[in-house]
PDB file of N, CA and C in Angstrom:
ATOM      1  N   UNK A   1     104.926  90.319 112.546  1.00  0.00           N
ATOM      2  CA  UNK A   1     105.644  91.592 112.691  1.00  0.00           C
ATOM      3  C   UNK A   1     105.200  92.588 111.625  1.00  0.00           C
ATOM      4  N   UNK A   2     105.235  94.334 111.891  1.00  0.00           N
ATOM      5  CA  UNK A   2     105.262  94.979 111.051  1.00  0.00           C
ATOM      6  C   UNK A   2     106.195  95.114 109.716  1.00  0.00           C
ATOM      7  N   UNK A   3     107.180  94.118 109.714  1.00  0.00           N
ATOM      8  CA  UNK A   3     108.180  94.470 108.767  1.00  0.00           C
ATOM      9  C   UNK A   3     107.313  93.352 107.317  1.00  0.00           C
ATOM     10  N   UNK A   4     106.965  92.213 108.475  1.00  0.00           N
ATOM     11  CA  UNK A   4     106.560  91.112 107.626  1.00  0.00           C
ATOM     12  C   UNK A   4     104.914  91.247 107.071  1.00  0.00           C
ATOM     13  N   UNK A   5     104.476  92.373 107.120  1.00  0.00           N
ATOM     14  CA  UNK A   5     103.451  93.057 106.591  1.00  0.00           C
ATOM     15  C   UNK A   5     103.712  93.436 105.299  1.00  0.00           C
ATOM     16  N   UNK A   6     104.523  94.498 105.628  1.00  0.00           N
ATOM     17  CA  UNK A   6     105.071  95.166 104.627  1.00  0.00           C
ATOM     18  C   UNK A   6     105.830  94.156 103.549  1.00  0.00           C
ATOM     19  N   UNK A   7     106.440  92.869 104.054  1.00  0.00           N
ATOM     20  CA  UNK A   7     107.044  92.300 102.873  1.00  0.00           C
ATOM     21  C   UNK A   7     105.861  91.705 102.569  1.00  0.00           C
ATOM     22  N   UNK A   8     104.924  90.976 102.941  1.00  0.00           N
ATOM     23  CA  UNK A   8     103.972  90.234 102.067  1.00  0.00           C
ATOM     24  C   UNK A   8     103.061  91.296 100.580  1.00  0.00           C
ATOM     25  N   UNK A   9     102.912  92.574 101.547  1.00  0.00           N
ATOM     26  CA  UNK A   9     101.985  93.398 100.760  1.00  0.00           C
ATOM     27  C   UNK A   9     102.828  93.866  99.416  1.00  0.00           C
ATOM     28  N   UNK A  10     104.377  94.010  99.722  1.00  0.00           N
ATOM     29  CA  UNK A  10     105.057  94.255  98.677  1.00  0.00           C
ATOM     30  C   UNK A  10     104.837  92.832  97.622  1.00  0.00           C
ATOM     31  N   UNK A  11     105.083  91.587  98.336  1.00  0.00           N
ATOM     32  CA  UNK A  11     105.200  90.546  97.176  1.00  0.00           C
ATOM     33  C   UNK A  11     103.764  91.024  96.539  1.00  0.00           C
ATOM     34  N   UNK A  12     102.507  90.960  97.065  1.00  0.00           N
ATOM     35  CA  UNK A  12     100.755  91.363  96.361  1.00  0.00           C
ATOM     36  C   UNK A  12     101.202  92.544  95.132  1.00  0.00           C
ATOM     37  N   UNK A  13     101.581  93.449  95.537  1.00  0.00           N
ATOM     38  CA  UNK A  13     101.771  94.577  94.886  1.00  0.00           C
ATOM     39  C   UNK A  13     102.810  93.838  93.364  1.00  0.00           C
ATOM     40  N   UNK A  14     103.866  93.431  93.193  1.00  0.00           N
ATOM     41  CA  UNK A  14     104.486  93.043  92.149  1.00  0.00           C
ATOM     42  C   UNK A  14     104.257  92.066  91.508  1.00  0.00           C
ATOM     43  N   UNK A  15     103.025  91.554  92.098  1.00  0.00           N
ATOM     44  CA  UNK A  15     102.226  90.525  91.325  1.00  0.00           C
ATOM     45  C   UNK A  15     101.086  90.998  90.658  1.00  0.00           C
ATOM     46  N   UNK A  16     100.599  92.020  91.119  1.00  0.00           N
ATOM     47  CA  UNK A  16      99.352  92.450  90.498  1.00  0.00           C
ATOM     48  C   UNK A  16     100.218  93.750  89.058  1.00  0.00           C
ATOM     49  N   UNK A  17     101.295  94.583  89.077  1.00  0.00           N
ATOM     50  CA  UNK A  17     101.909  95.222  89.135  1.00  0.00           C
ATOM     51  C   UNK A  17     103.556  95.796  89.552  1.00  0.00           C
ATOM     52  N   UNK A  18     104.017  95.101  88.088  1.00  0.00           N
ATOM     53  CA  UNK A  18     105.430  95.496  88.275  1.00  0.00           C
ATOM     54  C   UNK A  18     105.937  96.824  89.041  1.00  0.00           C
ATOM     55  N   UNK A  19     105.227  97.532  88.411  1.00  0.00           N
ATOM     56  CA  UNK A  19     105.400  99.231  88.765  1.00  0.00           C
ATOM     57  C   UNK A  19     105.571  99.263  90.333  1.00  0.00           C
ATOM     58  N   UNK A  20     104.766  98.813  91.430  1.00  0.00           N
ATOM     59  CA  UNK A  20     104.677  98.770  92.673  1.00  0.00           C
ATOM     60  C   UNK A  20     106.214  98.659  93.293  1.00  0.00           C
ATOM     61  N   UNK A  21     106.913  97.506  92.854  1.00  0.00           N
ATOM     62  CA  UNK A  21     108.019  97.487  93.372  1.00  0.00           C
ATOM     63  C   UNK A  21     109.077  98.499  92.964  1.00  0.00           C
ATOM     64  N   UNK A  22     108.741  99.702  92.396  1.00  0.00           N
ATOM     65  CA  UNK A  22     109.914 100.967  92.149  1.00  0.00           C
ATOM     66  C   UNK A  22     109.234 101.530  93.797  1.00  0.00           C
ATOM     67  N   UNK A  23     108.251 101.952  94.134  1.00  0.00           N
ATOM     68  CA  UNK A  23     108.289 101.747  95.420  1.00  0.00           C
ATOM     69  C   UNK A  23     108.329 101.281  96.640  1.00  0.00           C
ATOM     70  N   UNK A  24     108.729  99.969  96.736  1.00  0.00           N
ATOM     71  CA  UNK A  24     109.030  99.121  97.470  1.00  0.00           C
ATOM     72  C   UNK A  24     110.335  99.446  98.417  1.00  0.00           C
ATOM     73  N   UNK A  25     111.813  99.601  97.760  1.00  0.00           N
ATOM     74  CA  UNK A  25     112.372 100.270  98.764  1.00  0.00           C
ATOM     75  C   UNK A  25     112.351 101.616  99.122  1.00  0.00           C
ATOM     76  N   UNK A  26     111.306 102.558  98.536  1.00  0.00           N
ATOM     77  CA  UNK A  26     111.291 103.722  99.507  1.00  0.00           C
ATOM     78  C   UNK A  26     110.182 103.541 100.658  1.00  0.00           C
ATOM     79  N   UNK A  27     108.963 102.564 100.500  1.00  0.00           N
ATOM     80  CA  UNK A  27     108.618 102.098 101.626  1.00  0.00           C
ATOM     81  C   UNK A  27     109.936 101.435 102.680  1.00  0.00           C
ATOM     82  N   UNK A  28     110.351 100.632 102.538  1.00  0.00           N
ATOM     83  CA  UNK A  28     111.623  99.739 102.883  1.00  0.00           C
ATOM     84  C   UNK A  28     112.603 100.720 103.868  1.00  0.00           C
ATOM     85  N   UNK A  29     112.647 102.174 103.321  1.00  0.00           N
ATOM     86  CA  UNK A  29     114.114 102.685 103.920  1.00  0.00           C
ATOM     87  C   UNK A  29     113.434 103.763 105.044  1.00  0.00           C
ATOM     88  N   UNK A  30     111.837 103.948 104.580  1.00  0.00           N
ATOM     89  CA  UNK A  30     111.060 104.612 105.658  1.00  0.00           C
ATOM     90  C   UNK A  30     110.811 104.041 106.914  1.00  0.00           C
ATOM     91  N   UNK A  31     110.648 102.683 106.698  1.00  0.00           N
ATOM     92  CA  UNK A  31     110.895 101.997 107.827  1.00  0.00           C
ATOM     93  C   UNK A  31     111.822 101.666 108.952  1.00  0.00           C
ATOM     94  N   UNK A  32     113.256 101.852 108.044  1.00  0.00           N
ATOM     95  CA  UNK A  32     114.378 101.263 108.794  1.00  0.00           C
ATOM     96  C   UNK A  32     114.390 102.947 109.524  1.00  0.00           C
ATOM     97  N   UNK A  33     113.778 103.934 109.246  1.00  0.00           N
ATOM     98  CA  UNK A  33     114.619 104.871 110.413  1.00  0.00           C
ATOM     99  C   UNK A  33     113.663 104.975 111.353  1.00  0.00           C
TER     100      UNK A  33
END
């Protein structure tokens, strides 16, 4: 699924880079609409 994209690439992102996940739920809430 597209959602489960987005969660894997988020876990990549806060592993390489804490910083990534301050955008994580504004990716997150772009999605839900």
């Amino acid at each position: 699924k597209h959602s489960q994209f987005i969660a894997s690439l988020a876990k990549l992102f806060s592993y390489s880079n804490p910083l990534h996940m301050e955008m994580f739920p504004f990716v997150k809430q772009m999605e839900n609409e």
